[in-house]
Protein backbone atom coordinates (compact mmCIF):
# COMPACT_ATOMS: atom_id res chain seq x y z
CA UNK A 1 0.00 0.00 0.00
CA UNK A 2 1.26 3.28 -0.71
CA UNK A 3 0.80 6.22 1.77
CA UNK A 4 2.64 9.13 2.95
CA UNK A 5 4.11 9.34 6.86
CA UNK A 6 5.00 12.06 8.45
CA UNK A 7 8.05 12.16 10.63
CA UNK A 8 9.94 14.98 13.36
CA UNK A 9 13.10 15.04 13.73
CA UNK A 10 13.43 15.77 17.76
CA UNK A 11 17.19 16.61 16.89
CA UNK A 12 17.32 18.84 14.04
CA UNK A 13 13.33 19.92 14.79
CA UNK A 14 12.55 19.11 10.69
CA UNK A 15 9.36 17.82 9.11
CA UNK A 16 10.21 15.31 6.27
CA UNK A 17 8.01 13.49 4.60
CA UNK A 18 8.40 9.86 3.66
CA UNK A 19 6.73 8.89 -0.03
CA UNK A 20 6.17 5.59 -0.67
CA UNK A 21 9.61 4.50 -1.59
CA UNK A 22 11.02 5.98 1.85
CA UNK A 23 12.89 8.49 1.13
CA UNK A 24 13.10 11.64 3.22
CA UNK A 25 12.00 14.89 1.64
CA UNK A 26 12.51 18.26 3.49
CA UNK A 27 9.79 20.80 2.72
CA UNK A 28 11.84 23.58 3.68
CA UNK A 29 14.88 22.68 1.14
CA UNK A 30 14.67 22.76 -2.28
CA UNK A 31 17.36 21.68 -5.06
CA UNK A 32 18.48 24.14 -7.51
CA UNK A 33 20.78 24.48 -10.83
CA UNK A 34 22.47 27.39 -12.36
CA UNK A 35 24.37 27.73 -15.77
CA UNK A 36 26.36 30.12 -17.07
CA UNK A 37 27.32 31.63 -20.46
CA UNK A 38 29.71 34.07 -22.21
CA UNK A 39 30.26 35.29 -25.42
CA UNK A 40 33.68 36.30 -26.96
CA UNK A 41 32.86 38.48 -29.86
CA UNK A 42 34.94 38.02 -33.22
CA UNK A 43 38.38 39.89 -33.73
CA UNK A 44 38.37 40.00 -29.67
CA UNK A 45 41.72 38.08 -27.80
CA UNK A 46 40.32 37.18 -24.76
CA UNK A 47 37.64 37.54 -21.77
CA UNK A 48 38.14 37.21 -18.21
CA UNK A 49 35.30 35.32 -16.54
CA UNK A 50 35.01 34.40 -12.74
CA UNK A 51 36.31 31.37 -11.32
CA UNK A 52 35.12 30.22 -7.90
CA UNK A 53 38.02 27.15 -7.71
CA UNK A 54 40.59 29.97 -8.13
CA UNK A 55 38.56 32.78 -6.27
CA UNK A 56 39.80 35.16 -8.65
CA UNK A 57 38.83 36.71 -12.46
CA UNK A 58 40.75 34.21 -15.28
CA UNK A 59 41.85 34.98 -18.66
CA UNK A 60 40.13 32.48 -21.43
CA UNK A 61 42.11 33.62 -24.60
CA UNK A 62 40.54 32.68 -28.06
CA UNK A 63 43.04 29.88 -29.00
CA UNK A 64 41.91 28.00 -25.57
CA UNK A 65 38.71 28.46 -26.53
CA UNK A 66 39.14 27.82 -30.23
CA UNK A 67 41.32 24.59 -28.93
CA UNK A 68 38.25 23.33 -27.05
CA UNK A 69 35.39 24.44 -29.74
CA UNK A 70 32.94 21.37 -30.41
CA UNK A 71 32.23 22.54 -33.89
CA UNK A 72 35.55 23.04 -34.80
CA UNK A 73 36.72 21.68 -38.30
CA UNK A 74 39.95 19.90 -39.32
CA UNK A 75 40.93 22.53 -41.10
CA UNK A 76 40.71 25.10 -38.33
CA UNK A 77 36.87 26.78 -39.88
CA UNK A 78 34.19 26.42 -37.69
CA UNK A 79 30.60 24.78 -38.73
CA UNK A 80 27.52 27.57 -38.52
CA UNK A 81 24.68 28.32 -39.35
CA UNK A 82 21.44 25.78 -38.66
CA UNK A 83 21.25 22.49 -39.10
CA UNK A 84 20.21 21.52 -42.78
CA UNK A 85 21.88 25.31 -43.76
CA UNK A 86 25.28 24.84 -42.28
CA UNK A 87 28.24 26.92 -43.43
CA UNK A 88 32.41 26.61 -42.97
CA UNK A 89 33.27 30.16 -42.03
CA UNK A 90 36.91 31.40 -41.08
CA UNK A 91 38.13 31.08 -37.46
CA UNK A 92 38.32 34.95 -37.10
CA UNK A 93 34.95 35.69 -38.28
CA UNK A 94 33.07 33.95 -35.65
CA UNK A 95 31.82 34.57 -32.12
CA UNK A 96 32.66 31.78 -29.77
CA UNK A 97 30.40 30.93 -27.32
CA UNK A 98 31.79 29.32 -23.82
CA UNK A 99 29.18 27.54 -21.52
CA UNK A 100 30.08 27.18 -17.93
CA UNK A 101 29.04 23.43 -16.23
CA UNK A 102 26.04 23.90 -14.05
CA UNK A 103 26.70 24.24 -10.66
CA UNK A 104 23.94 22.63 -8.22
CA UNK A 105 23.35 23.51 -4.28
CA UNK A 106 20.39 23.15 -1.82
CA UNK A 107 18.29 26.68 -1.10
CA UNK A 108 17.00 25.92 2.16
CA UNK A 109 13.93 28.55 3.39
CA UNK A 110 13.70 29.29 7.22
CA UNK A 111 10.61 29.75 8.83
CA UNK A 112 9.98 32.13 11.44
């Protein structure tokens, strides 16, 4: 049978709920995700973005960008355009885009 408990923690003074398959779920915390993006504009060397591992601005230059570049070509063009109308263009005549991994926490909400 399939129900849903109820259950205080004495300790921590939480509510969690227990769903069928027993896990504990906190009302009061919920999980979020961010993402980030940044744009380095044709005929531009480099952009400094934020990093939280070195706690300090760090400089992504366009050949470590360009080195990394998913739709990069063989011969150093890039594929654009959308799919069924793709293009080669030159190296220099594109904007690269750089996509930071999504970084996940818990927000947790107080109650007063």
């Amino acid at each position: 049978m399939f129900g849903i408990t109820f259950c205080i923690d004495t300790s921590l003074s939480l509510l969690y709920i227990f769903s069928f398959n027993g896990a504990p779920i906190s009302l009061l915390e919920r999980h979020r995700m961010c993402g980030e993006w940044f744009v380095l504009p044709a005929g531009e060397e480099a952009i400094h973005i934020f990093s939280a591992d070195a706690d300090r601005f760090i400089k992504l230059d366009k050949n470590t960008i360009r080195a990394k570049a998913i739709n990069k070509n063989a011969n150093g063009s890039f594929t654009t355009g959308a799919p069924g109308n793709t293009t080669d263009t030159a190296a220099d005549q594109v904007d690269l885009l750089v996509f930071r991994p999504f970084q996940t926490w818990n927000m947790c909400s107080a109650v007063s």
